[in-house]
Protein backbone atom coordinates (compact mmCIF):
# COMPACT_ATOMS: atom_id res chain seq x y z
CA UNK A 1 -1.36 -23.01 11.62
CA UNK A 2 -3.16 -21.87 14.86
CA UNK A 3 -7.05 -21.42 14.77
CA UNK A 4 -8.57 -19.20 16.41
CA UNK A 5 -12.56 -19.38 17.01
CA UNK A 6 -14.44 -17.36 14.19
CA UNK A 7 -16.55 -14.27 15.01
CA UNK A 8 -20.21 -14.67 14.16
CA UNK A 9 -20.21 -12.93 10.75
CA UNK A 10 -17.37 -15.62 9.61
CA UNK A 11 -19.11 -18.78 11.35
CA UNK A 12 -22.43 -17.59 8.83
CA UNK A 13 -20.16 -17.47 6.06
CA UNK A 14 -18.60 -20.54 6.68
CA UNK A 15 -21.29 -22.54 7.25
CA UNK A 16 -23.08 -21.40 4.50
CA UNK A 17 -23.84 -24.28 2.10
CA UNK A 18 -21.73 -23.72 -1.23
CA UNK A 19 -24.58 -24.43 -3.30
CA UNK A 20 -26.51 -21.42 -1.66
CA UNK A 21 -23.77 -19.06 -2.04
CA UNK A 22 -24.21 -16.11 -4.74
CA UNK A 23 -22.24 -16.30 -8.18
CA UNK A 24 -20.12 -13.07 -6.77
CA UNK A 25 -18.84 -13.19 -3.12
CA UNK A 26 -16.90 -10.41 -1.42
CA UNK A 27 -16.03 -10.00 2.16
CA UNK A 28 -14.83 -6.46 2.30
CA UNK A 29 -14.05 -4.46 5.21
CA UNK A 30 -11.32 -3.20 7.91
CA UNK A 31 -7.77 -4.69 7.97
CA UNK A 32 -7.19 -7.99 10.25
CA UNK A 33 -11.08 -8.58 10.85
CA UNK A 34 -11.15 -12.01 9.83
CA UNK A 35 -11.79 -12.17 6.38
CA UNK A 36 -8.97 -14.06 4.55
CA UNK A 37 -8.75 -16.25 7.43
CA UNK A 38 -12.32 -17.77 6.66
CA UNK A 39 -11.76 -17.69 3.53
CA UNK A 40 -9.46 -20.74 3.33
CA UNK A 41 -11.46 -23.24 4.74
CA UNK A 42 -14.77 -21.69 2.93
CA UNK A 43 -12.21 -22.41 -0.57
CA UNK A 44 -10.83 -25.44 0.13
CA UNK A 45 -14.87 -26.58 0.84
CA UNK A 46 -15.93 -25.12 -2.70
CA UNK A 47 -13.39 -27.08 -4.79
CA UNK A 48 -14.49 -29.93 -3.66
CA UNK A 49 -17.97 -29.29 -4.80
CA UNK A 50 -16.93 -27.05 -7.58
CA UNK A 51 -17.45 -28.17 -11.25
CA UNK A 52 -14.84 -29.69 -13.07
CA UNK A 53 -12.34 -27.36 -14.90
CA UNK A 54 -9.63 -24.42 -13.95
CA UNK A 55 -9.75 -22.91 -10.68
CA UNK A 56 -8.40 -19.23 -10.26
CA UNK A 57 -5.98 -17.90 -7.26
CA UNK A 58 -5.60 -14.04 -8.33
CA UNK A 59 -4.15 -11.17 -6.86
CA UNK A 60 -1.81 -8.40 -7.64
CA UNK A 61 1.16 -10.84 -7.97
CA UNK A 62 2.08 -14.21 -7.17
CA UNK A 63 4.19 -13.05 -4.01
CA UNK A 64 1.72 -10.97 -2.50
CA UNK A 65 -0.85 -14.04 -3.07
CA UNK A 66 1.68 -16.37 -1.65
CA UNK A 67 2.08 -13.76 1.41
CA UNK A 68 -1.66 -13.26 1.82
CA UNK A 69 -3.24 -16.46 1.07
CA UNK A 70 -0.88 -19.44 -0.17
CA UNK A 71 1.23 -19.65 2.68
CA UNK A 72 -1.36 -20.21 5.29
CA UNK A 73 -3.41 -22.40 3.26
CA UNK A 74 -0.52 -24.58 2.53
CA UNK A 75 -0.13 -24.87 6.44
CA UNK A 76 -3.49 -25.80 6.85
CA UNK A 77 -2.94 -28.70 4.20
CA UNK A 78 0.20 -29.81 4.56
CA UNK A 79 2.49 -30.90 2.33
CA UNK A 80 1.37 -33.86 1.08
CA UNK A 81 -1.78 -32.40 -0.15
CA UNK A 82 -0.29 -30.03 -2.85
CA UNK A 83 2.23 -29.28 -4.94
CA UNK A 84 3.23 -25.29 -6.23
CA UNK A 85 5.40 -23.92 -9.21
CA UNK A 86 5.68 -20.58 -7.55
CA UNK A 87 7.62 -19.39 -11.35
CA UNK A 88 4.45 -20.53 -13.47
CA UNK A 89 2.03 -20.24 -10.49
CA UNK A 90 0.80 -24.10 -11.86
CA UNK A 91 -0.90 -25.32 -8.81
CA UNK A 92 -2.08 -28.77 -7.55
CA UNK A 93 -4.22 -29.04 -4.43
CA UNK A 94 -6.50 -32.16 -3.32
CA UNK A 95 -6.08 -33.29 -7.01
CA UNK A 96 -7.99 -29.74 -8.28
CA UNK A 97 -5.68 -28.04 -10.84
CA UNK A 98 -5.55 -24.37 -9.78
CA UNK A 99 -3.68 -21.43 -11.68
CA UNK A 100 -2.28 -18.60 -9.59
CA UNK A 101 -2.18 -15.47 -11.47
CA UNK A 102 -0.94 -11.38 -10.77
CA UNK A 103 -3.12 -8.69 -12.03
CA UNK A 104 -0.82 -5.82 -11.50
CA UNK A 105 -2.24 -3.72 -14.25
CA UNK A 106 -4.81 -3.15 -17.30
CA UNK A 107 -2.84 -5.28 -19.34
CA UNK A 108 -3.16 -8.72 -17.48
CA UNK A 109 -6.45 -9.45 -18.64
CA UNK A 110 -4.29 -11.09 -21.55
CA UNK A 111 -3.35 -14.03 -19.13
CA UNK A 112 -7.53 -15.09 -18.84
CA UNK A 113 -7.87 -15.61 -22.50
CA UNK A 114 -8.58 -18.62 -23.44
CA UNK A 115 -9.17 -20.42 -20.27
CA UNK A 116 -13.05 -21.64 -18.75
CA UNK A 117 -12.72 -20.61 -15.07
CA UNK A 118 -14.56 -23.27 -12.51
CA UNK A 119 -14.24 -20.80 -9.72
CA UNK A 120 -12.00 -17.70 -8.69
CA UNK A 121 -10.34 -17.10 -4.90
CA UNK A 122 -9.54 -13.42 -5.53
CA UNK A 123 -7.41 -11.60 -3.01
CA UNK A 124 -7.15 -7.72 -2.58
CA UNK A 125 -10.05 -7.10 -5.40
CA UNK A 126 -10.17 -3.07 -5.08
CA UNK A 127 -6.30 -3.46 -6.38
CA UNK A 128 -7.89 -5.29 -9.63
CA UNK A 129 -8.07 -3.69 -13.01
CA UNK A 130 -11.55 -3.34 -14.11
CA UNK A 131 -10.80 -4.78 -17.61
CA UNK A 132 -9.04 -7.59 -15.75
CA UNK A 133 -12.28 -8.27 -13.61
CA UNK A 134 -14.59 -8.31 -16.22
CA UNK A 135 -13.11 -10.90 -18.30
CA UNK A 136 -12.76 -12.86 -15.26
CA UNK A 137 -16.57 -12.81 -15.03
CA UNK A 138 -16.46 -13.43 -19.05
CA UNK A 139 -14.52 -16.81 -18.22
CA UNK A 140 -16.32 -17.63 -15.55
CA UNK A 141 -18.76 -19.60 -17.69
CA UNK A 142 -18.87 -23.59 -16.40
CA UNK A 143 -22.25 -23.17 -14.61
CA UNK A 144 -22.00 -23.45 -10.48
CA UNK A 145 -18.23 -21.36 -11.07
CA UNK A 146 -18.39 -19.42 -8.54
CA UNK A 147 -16.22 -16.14 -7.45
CA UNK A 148 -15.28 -15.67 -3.48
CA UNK A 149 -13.04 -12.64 -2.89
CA UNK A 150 -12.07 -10.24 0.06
CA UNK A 151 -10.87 -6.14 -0.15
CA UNK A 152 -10.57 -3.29 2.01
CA UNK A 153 -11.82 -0.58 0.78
CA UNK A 154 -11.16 2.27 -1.89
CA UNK A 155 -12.75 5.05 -3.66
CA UNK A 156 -16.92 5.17 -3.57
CA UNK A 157 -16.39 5.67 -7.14
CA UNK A 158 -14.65 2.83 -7.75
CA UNK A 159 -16.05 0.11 -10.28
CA UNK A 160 -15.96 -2.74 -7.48
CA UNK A 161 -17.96 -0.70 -5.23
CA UNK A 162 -20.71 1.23 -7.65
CA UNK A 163 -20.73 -1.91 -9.85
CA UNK A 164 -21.24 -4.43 -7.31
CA UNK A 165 -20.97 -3.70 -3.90
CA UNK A 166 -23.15 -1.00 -3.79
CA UNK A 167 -25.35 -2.14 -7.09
CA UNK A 168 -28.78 -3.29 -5.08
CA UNK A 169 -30.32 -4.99 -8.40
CA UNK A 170 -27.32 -7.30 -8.63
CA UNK A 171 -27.68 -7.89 -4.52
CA UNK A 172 -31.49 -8.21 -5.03
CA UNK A 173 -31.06 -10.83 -7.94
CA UNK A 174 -28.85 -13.27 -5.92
CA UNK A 175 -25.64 -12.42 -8.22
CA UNK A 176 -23.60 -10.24 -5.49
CA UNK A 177 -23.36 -11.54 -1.97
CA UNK A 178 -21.28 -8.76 0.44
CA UNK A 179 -20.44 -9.05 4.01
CA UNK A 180 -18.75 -6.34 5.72
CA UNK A 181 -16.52 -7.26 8.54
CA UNK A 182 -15.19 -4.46 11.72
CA UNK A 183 -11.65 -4.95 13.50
CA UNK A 184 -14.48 -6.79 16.56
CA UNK A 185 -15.45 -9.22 13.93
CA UNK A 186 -12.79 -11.02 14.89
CA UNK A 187 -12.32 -12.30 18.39
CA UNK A 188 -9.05 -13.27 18.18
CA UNK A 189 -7.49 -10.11 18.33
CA UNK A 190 -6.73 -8.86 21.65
CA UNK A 191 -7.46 -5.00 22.63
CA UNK A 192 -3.71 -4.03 22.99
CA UNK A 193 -3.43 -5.68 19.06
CA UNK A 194 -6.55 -3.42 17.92
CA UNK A 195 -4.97 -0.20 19.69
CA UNK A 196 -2.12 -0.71 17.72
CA UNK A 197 -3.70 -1.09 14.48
CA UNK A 198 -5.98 1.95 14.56
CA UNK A 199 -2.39 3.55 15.29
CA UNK A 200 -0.49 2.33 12.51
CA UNK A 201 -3.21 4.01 9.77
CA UNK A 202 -4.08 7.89 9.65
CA UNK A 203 -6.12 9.85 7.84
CA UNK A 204 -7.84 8.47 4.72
CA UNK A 205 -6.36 5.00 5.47
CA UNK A 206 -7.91 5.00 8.70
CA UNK A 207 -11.36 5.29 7.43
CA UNK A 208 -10.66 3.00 5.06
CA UNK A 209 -8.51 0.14 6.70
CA UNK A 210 -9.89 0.77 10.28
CA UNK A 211 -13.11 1.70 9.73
CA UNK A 212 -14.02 -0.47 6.42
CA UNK A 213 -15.74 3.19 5.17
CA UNK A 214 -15.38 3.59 0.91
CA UNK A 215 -14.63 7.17 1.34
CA UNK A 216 -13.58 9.57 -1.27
CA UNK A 217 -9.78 11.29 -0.62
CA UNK A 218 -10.40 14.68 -0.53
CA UNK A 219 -8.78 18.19 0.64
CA UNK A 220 -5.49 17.87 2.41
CA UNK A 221 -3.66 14.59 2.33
CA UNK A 222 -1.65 15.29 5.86
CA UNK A 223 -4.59 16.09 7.61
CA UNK A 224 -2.78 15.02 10.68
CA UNK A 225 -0.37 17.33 9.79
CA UNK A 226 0.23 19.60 13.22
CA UNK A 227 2.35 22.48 13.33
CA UNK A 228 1.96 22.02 17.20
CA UNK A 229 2.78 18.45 17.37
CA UNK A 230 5.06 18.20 14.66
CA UNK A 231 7.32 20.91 14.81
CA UNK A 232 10.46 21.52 16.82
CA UNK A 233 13.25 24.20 17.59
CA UNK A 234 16.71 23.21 16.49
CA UNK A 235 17.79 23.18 20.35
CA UNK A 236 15.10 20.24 20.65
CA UNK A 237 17.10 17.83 18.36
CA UNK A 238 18.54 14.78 19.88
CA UNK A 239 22.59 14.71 20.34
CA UNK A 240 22.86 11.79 17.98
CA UNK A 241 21.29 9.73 15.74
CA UNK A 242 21.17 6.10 14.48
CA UNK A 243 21.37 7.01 11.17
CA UNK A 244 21.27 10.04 8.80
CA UNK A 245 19.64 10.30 5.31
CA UNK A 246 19.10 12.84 2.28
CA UNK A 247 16.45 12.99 -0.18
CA UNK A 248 16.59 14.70 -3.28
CA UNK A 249 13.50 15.94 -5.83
CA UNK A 250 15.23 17.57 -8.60
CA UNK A 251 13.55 20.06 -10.89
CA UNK A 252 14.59 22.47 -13.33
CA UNK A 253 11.51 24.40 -14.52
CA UNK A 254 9.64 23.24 -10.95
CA UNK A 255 11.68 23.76 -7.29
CA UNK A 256 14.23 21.30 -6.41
CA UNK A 257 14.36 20.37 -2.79
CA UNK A 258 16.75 18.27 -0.47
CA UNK A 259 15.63 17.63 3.23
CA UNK A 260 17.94 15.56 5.41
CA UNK A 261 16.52 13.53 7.85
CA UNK A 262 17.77 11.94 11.40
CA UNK A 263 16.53 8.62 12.55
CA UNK A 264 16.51 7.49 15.91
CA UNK A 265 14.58 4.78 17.59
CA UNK A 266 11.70 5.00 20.33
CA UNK A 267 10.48 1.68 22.19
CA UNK A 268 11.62 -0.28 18.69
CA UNK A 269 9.83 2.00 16.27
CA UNK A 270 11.82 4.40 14.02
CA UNK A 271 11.26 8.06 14.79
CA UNK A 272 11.96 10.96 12.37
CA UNK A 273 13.72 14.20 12.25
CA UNK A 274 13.72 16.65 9.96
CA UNK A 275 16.62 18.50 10.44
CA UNK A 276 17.67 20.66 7.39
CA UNK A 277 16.25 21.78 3.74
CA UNK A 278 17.19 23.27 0.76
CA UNK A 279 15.47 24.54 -1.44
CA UNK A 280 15.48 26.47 -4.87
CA UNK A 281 12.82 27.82 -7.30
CA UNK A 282 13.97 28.52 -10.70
CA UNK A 283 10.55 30.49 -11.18
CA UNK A 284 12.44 34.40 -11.33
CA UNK A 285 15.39 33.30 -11.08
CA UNK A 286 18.29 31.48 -13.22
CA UNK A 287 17.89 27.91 -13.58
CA UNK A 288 20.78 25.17 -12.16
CA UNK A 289 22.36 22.70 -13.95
CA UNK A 290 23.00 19.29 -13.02
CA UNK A 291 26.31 19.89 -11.97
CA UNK A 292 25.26 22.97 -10.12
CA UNK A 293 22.48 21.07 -7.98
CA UNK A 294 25.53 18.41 -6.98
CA UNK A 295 27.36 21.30 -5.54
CA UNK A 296 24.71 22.68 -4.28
CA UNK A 297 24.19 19.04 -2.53
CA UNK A 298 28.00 18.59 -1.44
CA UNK A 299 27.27 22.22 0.37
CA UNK A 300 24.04 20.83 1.74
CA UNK A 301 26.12 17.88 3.65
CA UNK A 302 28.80 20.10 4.91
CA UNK A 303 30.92 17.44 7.16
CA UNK A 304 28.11 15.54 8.52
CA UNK A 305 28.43 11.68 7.40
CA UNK A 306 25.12 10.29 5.71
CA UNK A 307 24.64 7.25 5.41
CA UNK A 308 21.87 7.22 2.52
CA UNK A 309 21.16 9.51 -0.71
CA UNK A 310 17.23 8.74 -1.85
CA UNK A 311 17.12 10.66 -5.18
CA UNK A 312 13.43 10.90 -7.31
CA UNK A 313 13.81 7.74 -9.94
CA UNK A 314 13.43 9.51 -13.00
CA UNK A 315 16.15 12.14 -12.21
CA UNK A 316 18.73 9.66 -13.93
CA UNK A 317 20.96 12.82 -15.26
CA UNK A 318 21.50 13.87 -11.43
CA UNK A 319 21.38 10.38 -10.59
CA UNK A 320 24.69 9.86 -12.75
CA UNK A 321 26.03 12.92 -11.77
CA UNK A 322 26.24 12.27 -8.40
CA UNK A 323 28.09 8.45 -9.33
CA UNK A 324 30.78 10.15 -11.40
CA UNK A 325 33.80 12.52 -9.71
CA UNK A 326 32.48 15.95 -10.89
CA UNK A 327 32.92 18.38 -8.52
CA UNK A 328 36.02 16.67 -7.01
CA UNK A 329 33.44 14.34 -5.31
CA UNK A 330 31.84 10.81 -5.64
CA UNK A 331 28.87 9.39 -3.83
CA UNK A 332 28.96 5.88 -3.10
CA UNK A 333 25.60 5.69 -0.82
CA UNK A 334 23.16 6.00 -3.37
CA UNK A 335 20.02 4.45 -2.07
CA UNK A 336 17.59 2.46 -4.08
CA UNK A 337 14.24 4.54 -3.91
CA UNK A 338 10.27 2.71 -3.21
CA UNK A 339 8.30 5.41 -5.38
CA UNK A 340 5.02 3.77 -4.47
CA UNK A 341 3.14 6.86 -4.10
CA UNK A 342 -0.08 6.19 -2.02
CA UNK A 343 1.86 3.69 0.06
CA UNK A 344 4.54 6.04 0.70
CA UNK A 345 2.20 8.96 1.65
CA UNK A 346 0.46 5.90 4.24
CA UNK A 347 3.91 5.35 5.64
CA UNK A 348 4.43 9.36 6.07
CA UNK A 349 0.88 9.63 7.46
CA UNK A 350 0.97 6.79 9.62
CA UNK A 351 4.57 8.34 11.33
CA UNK A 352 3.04 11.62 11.81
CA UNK A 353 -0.25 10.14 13.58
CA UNK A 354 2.60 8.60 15.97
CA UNK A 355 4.33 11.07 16.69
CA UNK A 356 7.51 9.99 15.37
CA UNK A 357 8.27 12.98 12.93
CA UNK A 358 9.37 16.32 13.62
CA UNK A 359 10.63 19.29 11.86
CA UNK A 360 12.78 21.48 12.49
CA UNK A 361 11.07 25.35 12.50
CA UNK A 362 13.85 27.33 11.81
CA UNK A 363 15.62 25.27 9.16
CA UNK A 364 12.68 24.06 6.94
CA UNK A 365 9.98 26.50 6.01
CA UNK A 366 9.08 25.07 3.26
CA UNK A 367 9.18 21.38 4.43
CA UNK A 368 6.28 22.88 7.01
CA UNK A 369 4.29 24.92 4.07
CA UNK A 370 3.91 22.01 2.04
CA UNK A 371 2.65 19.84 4.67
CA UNK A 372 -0.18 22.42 4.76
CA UNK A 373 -0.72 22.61 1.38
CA UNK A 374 -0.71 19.30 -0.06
CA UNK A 375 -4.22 17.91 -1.60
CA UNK A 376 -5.38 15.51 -3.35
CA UNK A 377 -6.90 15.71 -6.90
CA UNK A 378 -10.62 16.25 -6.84
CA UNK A 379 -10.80 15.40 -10.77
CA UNK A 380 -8.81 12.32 -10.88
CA UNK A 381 -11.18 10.93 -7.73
CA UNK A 382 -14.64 10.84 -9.97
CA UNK A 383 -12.20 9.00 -12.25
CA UNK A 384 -12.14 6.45 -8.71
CA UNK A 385 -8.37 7.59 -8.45
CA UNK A 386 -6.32 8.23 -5.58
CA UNK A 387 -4.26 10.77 -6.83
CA UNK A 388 -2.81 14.05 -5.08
CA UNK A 389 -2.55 17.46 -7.07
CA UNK A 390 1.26 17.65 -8.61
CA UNK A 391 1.59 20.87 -6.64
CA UNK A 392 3.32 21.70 -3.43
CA UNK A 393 4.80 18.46 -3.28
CA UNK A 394 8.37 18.66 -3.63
CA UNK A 395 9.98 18.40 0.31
CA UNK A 396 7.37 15.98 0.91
CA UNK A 397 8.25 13.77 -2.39
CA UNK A 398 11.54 13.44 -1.26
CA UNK A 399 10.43 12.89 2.59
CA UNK A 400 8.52 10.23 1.29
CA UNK A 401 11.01 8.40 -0.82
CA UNK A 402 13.49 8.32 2.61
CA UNK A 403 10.84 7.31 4.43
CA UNK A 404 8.75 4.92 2.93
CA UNK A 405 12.09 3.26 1.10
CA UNK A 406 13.82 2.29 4.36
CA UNK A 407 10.63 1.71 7.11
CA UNK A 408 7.36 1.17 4.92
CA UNK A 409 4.60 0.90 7.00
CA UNK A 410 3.52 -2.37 5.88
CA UNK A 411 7.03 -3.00 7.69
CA UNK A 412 5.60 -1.75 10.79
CA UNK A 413 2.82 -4.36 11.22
CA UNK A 414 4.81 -7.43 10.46
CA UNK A 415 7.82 -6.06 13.00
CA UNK A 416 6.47 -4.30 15.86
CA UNK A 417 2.82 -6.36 16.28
């Protein structure tokens, strides 16, 4: 691995003596500024002063610790100096026994019982259940265990942030240690890589990821949306594209909605054109059947040639119905669907703040209308959830499972950087 000199606010952290760090750690802040980085060497000089027992690797799974954390602190290592069962996440490094362990939901707290914890490297924490975290702290019990963790940031009502964070007594008392790092904490990247990144995030994810801000979602969740910017007349369409792709939200008491969408490529980076809609609300009206909404689809594609179907994961019936030869037709390009919701609204955010979507004015109304409309729930965020309102959401659901399926975001910054 390449090191790169550490900003100031690492080099403090770092050099901290263990014995002085607090019980809690947490480096929180913007993407990229530094803070996993530091946190390898600052681990690797813990468990050799840490007291005997278990040590902790946690995460939301064992690939995305692998991705964020295990594979560069293997480099650093080398090979000699550890051995990994990435199946049982058993791990073995400078002769300390470590377990490596997802916390994907409320559930995993199950995998902590049982064990004494010696210390915890926690990746990602905002992602953590709360009942996960707190019997983490429950097992934590050897004394000198110690917890060092980094997160961007979430919801101000989140438990991480009001319980800890932002909880002076505990800060006062020497429990919680925080240090908040900025995209110029770290010196390493250069000012064309820090352009980029405040492109790739929009929105709420920019004041969260960009600028490290635990800020509440609220009002509309395309902010960014422009009619101006993001709209087109048919005539403005490009003569070809390098691929074409439907998406399908199906309802039969709510509207049902197809939108197919061109993709072409600008200086490497996909760009996105909405060029048709359908769209049906059962509300007045006679409802559809499955088999209907398939003919209605087979209209929809007339005798253009697409080369992916994205249908909403829990419309199995219409799922099926498109597999079987009803309607004298069978589709064969059904497309596995990522229905990550608040990464998939990031990846539709982050292409509008680019400029790499347009609509079409004259063919999709309602594709426009929703983009206007769509908010997030008010109720579910003093709950410290990101959630939007199940209203006005129906293009934009199946915009977002295209989208986001084929060219996440994430995808973005590991590609084009």
């Amino acid at each position: 691995m390449d090191w790169k000199p550490f900003g100031d606010k690492a080099y403090s952290f770092l050099s901290n003596p263990i014995q002085e760090d607090a019980r809690i750690n947490i480096l929180e802040g913007a993407v990229r500024s530094g803070k996993t980085i530091v946190m390898i060497p600052k681990w690797l000089s813990y468990i050799q002063q840490a007291p005997q027992g278990l040590l902790l690797i946690t995460g939301v799974s064992k690939t995305t610790i692998f991705d964020n954390v295990l594979a560069d602190l293997f480099d650093t290592v080398g090979s000699k100096n550890y051995k990994y069962n990435r199946q049982s996440g058993d791990l073995l490094l400078f002769n300390r026994y470590h377990r490596v362990i997802g916390a994907k939901d409320e559930g995993s707290y199950k995998y902590l019982q049982g064990k004494t914890i010696a210390g915890t490297y926690s990746d990602e924490m905002a992602l953590m259940p709360k009942t996960y975290f707190y019997e983490l702290l429950n097992r934590m019990s050897p004394e000198g265990s110690k917890l060092y963790g980094t997160t961007n940031p979430d919801s101000p009502y989140h438990y991480l942030y009001t319980e800890f964070i932002n909880d002076t007594e505990k800060i006062k008392s020497g429990m919680v240690k925080t240090i908040h790092f900025e995209l110029d904490d770290n010196p390493s990247l250069s000012d064309e890589y820090k352009n980029f990144i405040r492109k790739a995030y929009a929105g709420l994810w920019y004041k969260r990821k960009i600028l490290g801000l635990w800020v509440i979602a609220e009002g509309s969740i395309y902010d960014m949306f422009d009619e101006s910017r993001h709209t087109i007349s048919q005539a403005e369409l490009p003569d070809k594209f390098n691929k074409i792709m439907i998406g399908c939200d199906i309802g039969y008491n709510n509207p049902t909605a197809f939108n197919m969408i061109g993709v072409t490529f600008r200086k490497n980076k996909p760009e996105f054109w909405v060029i048709d809609e359908y769209y049906y609300d059962p509300q007045d009206k006679l409802g559809k059947t499955t088999s209907q909404y398939k003919g209605e689809l087979i209209k929809f594609i007339g005798n253009k040639h697409v080369d992916g179907i994205y249908i909403d994961p829990s419309a199995l019936e219409f799922d099926n119905e498109l597999r079987s030869a009803s309607c004298g037709q069978r589709f064969d390009n059904i497309c596995w669907v990522n229905n990550d919701v608040l990464p998939g609204i990031n990846t539709v955010a982050t292409v509008l703040n680019d400029d790499r979507f347009h609509v079409v004015r004259e063919k999709c109304p309602n594709t426009i209308r929703e983009f206007e409309s769509y908010l997030w729930d008010a109720k579910a965020q003093k709950l410290g959830e990101d959630k939007p309102l199940k209203a006005h959401d129906h293009t934009l659901d199946e915009i977002r499972y295209q989208i986001h399926s084929e060219y996440p975001a994430t995808a973005y910054e590991r590609i084009f950087i």
